[in-house]
N, C-alpha and C. Protein backbone atom coordinates (compact mmCIF):
# COMPACT_ATOMS: atom_id res chain seq x y z
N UNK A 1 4.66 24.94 28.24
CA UNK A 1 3.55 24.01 28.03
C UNK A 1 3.71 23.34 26.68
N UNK A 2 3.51 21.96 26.67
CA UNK A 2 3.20 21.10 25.42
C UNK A 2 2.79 21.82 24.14
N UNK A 3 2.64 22.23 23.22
CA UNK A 3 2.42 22.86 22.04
C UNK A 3 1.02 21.76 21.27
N UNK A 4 1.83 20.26 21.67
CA UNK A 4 0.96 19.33 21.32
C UNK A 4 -0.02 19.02 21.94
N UNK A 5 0.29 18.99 23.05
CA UNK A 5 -0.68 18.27 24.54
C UNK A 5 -1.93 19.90 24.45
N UNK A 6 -1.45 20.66 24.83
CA UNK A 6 -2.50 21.84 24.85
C UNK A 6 -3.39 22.41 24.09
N UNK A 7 -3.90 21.30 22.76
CA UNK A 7 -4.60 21.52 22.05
C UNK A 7 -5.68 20.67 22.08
N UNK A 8 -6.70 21.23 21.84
CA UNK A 8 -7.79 20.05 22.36
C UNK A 8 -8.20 19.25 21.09
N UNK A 9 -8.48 17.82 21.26
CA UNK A 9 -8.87 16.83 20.42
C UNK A 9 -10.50 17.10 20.04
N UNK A 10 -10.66 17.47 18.92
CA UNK A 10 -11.96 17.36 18.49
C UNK A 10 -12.65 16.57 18.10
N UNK A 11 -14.14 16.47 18.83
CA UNK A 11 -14.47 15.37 18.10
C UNK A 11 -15.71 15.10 17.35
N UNK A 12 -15.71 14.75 16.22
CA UNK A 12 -16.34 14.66 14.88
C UNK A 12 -17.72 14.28 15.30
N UNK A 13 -18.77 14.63 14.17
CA UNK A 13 -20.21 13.84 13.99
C UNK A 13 -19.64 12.64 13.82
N UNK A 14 -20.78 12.01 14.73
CA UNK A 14 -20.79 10.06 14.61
C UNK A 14 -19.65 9.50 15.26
N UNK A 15 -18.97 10.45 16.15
CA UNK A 15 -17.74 10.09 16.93
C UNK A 15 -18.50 9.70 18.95
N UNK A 16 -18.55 8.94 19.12
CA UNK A 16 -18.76 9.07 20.60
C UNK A 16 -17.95 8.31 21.61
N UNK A 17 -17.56 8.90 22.48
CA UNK A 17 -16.13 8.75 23.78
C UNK A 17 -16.86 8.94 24.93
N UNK A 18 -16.67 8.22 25.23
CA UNK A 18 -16.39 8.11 27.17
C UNK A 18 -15.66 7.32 28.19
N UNK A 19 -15.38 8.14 29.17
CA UNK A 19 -14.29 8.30 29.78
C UNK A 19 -15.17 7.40 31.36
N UNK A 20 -14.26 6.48 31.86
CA UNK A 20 -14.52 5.57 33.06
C UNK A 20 -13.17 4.66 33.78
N UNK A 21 -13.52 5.22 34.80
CA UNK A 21 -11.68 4.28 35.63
C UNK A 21 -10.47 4.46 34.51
N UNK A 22 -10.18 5.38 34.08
CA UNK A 22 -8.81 5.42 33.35
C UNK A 22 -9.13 4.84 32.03
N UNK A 23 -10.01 4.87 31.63
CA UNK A 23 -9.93 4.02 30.18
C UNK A 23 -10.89 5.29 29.22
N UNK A 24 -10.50 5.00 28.29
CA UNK A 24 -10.87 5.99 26.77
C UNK A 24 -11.68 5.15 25.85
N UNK A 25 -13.03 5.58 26.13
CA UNK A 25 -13.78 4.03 24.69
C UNK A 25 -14.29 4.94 24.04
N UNK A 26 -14.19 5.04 22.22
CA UNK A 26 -14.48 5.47 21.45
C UNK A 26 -15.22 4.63 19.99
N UNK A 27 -16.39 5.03 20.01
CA UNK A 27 -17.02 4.30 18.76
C UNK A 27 -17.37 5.35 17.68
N UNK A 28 -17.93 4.56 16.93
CA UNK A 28 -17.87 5.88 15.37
C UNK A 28 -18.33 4.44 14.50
N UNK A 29 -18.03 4.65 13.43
CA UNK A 29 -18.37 3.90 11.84
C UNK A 29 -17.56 2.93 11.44
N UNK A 30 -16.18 2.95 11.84
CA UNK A 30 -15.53 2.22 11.79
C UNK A 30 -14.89 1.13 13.12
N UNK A 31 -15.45 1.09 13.92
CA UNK A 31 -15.19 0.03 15.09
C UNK A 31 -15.38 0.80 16.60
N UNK A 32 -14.70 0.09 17.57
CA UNK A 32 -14.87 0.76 18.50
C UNK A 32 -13.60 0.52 19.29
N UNK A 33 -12.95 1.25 20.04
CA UNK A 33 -11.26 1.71 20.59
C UNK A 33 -11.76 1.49 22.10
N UNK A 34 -10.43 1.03 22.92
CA UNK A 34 -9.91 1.57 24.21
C UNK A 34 -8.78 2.07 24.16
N UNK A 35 -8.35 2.69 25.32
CA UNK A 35 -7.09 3.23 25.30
C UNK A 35 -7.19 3.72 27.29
N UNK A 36 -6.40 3.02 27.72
CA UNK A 36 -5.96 2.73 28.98
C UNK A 36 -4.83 4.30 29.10
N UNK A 37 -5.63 5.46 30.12
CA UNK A 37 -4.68 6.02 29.86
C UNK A 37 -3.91 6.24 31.43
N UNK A 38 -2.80 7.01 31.73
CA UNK A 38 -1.84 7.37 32.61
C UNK A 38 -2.73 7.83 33.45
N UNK A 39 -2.53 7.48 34.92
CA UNK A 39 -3.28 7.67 36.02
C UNK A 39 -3.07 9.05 36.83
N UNK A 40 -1.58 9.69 36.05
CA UNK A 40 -1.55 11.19 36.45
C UNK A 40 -1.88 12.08 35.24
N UNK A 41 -2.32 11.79 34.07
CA UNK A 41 -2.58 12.79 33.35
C UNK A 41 -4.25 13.47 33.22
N UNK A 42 -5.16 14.26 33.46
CA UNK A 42 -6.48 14.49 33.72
C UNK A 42 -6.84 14.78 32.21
N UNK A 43 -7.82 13.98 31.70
CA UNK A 43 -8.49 14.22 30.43
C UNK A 43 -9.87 14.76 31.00
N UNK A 44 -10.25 15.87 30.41
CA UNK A 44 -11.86 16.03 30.70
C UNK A 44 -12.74 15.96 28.91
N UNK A 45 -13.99 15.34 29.19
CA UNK A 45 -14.29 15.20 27.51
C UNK A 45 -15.96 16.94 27.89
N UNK A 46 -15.42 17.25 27.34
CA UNK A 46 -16.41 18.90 27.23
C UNK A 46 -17.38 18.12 25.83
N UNK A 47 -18.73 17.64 26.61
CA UNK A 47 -19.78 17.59 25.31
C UNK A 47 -20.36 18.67 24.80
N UNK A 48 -20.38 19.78 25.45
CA UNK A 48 -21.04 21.26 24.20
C UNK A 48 -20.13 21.75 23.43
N UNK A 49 -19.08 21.61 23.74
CA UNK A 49 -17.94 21.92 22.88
C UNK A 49 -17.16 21.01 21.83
N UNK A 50 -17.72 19.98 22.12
CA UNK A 50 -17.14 18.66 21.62
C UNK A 50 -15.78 18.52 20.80
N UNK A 51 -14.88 18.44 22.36
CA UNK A 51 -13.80 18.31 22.43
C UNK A 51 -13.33 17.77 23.76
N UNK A 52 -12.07 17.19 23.55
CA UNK A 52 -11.32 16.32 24.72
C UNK A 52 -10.09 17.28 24.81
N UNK A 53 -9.85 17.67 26.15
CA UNK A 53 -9.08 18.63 26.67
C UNK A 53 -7.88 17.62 27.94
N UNK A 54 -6.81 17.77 27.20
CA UNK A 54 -5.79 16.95 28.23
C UNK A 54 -4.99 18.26 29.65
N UNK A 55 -5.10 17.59 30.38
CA UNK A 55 -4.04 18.70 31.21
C UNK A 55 -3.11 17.84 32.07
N UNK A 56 -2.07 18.41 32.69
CA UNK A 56 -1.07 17.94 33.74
C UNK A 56 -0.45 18.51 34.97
N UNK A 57 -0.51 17.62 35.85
CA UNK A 57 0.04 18.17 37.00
C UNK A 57 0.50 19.13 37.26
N UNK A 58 2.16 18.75 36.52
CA UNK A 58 3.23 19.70 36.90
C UNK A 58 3.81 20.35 35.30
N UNK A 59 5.11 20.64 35.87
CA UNK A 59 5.99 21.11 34.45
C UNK A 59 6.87 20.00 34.26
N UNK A 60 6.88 18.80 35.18
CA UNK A 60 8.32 17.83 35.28
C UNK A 60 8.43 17.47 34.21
N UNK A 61 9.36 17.09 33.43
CA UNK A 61 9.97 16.31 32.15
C UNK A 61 8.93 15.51 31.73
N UNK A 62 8.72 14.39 32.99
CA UNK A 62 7.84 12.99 32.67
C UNK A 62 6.26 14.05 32.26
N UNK A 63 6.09 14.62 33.29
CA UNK A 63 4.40 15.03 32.67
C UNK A 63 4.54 15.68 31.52
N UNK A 64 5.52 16.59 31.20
CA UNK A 64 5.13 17.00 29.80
C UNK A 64 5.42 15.93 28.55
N UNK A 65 6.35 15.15 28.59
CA UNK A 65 6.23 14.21 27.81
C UNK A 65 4.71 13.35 27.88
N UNK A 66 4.31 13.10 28.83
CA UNK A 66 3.01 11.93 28.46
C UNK A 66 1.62 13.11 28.05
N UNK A 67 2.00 14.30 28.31
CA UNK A 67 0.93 15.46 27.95
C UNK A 67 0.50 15.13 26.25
N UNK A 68 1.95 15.49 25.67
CA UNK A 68 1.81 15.16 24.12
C UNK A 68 1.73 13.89 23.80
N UNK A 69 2.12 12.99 24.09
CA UNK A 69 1.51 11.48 23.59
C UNK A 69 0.58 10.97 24.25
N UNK A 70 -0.17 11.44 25.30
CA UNK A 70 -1.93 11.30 25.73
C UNK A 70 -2.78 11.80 24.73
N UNK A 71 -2.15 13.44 24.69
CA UNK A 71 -3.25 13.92 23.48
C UNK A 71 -2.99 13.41 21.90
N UNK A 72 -1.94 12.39 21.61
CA UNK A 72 -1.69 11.89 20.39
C UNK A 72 -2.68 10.73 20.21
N UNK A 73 -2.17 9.57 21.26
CA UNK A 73 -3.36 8.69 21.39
C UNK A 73 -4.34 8.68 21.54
N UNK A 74 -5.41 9.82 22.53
CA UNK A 74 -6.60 10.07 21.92
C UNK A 74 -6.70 10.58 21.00
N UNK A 75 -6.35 11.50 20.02
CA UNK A 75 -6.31 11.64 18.41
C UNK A 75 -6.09 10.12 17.58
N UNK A 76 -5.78 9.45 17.81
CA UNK A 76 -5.63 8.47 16.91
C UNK A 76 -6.88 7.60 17.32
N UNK A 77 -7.15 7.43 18.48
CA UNK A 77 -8.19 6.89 18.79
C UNK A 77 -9.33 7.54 17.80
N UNK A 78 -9.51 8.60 17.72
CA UNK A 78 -11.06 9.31 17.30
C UNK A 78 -10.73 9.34 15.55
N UNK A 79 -9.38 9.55 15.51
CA UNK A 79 -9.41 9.43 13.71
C UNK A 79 -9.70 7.90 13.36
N UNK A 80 -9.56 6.79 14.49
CA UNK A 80 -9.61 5.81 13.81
C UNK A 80 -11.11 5.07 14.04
N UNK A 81 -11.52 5.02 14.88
CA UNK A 81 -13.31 4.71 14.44
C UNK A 81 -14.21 5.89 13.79
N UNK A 82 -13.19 7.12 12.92
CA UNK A 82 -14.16 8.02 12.40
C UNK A 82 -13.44 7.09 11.06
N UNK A 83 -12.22 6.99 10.73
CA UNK A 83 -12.01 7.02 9.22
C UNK A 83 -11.00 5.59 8.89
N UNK A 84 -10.38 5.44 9.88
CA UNK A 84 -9.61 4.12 9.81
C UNK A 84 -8.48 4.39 9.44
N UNK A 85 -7.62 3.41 10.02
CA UNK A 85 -5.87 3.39 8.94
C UNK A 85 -5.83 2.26 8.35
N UNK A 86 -5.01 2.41 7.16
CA UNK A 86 -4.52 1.49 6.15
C UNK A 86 -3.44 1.80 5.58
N UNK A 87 -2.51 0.43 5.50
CA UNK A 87 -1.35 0.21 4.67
C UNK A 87 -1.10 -0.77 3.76
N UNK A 88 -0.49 0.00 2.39
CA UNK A 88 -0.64 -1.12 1.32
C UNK A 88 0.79 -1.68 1.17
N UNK A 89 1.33 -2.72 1.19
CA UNK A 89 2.41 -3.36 0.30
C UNK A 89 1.94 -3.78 -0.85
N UNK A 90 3.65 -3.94 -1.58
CA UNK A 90 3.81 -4.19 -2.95
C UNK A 90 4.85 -5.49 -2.72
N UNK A 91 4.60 -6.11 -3.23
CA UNK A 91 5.54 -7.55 -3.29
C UNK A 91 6.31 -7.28 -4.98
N UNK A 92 7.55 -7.26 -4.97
CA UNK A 92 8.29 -6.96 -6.01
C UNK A 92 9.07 -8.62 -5.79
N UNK A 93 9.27 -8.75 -7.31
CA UNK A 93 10.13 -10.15 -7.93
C UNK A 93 9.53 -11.35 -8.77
N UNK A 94 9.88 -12.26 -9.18
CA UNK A 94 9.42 -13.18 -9.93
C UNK A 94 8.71 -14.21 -9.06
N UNK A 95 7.90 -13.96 -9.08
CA UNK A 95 6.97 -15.32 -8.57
C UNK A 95 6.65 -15.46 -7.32
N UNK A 96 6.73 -13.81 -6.50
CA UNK A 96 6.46 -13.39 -5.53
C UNK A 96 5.04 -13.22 -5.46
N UNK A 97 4.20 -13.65 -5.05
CA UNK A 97 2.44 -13.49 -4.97
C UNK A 97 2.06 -13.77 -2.63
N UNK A 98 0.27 -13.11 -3.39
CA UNK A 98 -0.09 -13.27 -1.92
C UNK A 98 -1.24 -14.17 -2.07
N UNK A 99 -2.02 -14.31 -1.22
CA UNK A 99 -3.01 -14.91 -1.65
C UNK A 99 -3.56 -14.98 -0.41
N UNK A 100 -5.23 -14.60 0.09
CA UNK A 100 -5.57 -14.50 0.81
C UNK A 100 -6.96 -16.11 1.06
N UNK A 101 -7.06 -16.42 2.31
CA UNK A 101 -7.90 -17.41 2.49
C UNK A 101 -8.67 -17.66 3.72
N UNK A 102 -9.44 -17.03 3.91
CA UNK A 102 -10.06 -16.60 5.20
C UNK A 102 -9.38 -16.40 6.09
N UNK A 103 -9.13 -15.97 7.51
CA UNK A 103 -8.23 -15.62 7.97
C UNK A 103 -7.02 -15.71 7.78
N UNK A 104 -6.13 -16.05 6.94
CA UNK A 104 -4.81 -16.43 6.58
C UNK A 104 -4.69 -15.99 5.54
N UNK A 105 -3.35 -15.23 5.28
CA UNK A 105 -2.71 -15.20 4.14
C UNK A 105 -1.44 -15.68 3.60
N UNK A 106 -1.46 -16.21 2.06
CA UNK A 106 -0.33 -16.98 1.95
C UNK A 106 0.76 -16.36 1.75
N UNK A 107 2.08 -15.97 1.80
CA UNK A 107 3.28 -15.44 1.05
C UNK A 107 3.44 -16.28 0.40
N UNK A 108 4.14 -16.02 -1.21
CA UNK A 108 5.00 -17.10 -1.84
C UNK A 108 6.24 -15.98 -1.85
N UNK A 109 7.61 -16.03 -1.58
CA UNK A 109 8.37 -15.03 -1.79
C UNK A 109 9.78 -16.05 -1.73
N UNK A 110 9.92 -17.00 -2.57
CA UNK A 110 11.01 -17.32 -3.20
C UNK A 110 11.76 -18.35 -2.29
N UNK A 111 11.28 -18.43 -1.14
CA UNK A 111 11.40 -19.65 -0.11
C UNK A 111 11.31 -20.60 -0.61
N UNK A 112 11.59 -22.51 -0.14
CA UNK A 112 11.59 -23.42 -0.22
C UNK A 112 10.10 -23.90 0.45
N UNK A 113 9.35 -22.19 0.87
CA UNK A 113 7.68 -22.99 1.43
C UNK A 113 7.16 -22.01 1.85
N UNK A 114 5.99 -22.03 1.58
CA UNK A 114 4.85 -20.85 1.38
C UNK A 114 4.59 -20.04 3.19
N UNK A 115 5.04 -18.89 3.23
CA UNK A 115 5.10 -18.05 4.63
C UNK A 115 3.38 -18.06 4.50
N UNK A 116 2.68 -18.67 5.43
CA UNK A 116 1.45 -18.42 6.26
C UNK A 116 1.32 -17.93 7.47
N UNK A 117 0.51 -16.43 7.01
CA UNK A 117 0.62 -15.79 8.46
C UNK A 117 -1.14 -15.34 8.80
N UNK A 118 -1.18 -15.25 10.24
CA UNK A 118 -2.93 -15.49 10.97
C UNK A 118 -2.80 -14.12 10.75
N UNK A 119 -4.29 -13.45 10.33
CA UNK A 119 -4.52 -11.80 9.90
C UNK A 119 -5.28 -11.88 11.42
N UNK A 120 -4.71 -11.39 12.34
CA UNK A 120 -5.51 -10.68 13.65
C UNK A 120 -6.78 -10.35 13.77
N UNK A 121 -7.38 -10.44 14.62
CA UNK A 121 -8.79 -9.69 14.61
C UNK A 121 -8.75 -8.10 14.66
N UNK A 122 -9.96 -7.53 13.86
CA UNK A 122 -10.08 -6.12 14.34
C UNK A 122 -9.29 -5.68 12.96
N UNK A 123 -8.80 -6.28 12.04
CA UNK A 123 -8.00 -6.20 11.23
C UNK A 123 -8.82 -6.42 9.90
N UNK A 124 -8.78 -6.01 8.76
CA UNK A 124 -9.64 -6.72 7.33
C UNK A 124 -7.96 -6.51 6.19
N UNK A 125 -7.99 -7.62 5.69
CA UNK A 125 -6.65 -7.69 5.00
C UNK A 125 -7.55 -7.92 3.12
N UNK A 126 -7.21 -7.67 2.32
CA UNK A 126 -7.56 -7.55 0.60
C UNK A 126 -6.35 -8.17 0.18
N UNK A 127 -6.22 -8.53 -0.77
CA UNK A 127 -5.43 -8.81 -1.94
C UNK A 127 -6.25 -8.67 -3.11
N UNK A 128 -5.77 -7.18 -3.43
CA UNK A 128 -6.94 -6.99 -4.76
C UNK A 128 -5.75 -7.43 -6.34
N UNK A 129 -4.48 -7.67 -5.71
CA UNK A 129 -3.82 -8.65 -7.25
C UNK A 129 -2.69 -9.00 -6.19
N UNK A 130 -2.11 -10.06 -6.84
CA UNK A 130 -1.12 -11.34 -6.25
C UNK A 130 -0.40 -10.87 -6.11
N UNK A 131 0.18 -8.92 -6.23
CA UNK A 131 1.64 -8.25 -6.25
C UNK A 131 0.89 -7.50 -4.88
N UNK A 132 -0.11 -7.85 -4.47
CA UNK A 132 -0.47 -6.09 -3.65
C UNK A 132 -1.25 -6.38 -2.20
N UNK A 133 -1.23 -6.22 -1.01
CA UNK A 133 -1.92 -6.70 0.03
C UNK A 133 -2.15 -5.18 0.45
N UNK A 134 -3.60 -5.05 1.31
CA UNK A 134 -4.15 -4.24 1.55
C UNK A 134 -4.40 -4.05 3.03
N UNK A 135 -4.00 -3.61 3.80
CA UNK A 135 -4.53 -3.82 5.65
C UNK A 135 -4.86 -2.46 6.14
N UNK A 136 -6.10 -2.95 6.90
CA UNK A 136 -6.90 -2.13 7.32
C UNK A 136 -7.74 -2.29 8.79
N UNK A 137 -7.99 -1.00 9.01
CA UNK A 137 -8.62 -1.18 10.54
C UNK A 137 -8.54 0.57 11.28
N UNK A 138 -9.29 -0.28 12.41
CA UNK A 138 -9.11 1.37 13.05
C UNK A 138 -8.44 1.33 14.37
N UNK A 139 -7.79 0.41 14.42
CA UNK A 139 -5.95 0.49 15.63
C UNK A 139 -5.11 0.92 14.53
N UNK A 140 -4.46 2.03 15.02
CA UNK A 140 -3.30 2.57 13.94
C UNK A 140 -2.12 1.59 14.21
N UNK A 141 -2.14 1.35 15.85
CA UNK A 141 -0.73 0.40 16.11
C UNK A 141 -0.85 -1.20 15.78
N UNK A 142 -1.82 -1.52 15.58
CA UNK A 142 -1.82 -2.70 15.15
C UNK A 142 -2.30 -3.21 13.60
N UNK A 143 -2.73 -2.12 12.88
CA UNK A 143 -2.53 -1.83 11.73
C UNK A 143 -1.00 -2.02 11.16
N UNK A 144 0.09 -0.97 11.57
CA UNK A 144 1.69 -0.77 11.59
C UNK A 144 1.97 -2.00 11.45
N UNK A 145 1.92 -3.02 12.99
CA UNK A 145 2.76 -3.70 13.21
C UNK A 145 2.35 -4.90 12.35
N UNK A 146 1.14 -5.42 11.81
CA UNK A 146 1.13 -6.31 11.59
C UNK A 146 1.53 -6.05 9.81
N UNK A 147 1.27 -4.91 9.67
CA UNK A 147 1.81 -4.48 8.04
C UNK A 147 3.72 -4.84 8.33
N UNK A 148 3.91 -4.10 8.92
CA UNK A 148 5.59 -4.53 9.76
C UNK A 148 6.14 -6.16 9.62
N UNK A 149 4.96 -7.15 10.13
CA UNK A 149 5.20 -8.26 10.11
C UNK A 149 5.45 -8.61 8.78
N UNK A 150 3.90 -8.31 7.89
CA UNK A 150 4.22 -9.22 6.59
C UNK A 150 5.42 -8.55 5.83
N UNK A 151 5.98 -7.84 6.51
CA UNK A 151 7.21 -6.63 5.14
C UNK A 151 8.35 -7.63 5.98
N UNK A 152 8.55 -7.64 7.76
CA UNK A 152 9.26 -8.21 8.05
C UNK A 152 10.45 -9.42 6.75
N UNK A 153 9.05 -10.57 6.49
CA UNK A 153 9.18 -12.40 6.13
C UNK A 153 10.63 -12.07 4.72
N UNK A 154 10.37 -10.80 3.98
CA UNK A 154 11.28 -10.66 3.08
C UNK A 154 11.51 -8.96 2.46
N UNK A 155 11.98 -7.91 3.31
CA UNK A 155 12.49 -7.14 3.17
C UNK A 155 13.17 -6.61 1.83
N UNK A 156 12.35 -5.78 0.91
CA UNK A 156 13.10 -4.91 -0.21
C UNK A 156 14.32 -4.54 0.12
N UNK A 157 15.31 -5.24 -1.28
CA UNK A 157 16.91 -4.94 -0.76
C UNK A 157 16.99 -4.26 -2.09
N UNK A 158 18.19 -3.50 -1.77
CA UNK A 158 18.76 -2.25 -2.75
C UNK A 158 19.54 -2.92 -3.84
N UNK A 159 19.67 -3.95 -4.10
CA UNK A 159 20.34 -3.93 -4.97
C UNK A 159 19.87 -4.51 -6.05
N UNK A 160 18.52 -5.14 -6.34
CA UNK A 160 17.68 -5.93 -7.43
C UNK A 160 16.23 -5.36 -6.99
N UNK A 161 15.91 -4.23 -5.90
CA UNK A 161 14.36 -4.02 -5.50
C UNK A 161 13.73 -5.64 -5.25
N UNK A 162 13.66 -6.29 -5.20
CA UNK A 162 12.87 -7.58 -4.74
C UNK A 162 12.94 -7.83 -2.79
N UNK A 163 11.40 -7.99 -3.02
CA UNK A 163 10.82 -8.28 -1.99
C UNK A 163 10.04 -7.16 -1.46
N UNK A 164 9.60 -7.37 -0.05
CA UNK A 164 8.27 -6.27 0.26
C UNK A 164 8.20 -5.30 0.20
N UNK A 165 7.83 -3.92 0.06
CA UNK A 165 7.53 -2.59 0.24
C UNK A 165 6.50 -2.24 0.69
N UNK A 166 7.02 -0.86 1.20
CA UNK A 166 5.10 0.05 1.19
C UNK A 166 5.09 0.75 0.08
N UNK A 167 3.76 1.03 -0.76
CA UNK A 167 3.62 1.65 -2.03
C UNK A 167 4.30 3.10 -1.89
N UNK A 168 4.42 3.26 -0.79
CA UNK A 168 4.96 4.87 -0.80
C UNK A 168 5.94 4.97 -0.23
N UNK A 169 6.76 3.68 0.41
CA UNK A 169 8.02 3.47 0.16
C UNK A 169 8.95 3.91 -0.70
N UNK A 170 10.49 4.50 -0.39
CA UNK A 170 11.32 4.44 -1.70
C UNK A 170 12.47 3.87 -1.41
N UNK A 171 13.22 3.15 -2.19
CA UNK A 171 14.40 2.41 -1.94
C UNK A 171 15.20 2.68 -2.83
N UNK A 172 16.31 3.40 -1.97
CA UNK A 172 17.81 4.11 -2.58
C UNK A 172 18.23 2.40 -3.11
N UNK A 173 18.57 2.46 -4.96
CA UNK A 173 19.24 1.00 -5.45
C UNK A 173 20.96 1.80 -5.28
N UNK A 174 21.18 0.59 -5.08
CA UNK A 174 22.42 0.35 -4.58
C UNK A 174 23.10 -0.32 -6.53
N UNK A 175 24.28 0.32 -6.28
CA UNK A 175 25.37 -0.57 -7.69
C UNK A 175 25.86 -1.44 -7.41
N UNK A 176 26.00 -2.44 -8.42
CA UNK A 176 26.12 -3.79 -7.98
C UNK A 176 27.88 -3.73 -8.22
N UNK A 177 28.40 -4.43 -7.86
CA UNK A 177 30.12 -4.50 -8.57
C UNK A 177 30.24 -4.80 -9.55
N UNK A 178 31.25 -4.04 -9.96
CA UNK A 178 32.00 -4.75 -11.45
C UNK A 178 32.79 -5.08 -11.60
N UNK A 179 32.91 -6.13 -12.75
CA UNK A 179 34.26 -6.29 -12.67
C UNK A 179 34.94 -6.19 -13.94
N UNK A 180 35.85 -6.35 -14.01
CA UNK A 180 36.76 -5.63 -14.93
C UNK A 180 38.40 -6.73 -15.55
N UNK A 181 38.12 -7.24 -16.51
CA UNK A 181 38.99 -8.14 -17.18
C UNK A 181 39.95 -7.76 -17.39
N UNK A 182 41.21 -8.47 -17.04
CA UNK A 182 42.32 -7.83 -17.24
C UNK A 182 42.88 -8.42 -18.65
N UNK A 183 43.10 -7.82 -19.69
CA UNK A 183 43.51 -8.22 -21.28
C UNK A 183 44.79 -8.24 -21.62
């Protein structure tokens, strides 16, 4: 049995889920989730116990694999309208800035023209200084990806650190060549 899947998802004060035709809706403080789940995996939500209990069919490969990433995604679901995810970049280099403007934020990152990209809904983006962007929300996967995007436009390279990071990123620098005069 799953190690992961066979543990039941708990769920918090100010957390509330329910379960209808295959779908997972979860509200809380920070927004409110679906999550469309697998039509062979059985979730039951136990309210005196308050917990979500996943189970599966069989032992086959496929069911125990979607056992542990059913009970992952409803965990992420309930951590994220209880507390939210967020990821920060760092924009490293000279004259690298962000700049935020109602839905849009600007890149300047050393291009011949300012990268403008649309901040998604369901999403709240900060720039609390011109080196630092802030994204937030309570989709963990669309949190990722769109942090993913803005790191995408200009990628921290090893050999000068310039360009995007995550603050808790680390980047192995690379030695640059030398060269060596022949006298």
């Amino acid at each position: 049995m799953s190690r992961l899947g066979k543990k039941p998802v708990e769920i918090p004060d100010g957390v509330k889920l329910s379960l209808g035709n295959g779908v997972l809706t979860g509200e809380g403080p920070k927004g409110k989730l679906t999550l469309s789940l697998h039509p062979e995996m059985k979730v039951a939500i136990e309210a005196a116990n308050k917990k979500v209990v996943i189970s599966r069919p069989s032992d086959s490969r496929k069911h125990r694999e979607l056992h542990g990433l059913t009970r992952s995604l409803i965990a992420n679901v309930v951590k994220g309208v209880q507390v939210g995810y967020e990821k920060k970049l760092e924009l490293i280099g000279v004259g690298y800035t962000a700049k935020l403007s109602g839905k849009q934020i600007t890149l300047t990152l050393g291009f011949s023209h300012p990268v403008v990209m649309e901040v998604p809904d369901g999403l709240t983006v900060k720039v609390p200084s011109t080196t630092m962007v802030e994204i937030a929300g309570c989709d963990k996967r669309l949190v990722g990806q769109f942090a993913a995007d803005v790191r995408f436009n200009r990628p921290c390279e090893p050999y000068n650190s310039k360009g995007i990071k995550y603050t808790d990123e680390v980047v192995r620098r690379k030695a640059g060549k030398t060269f060596v005069t022949g006298a």
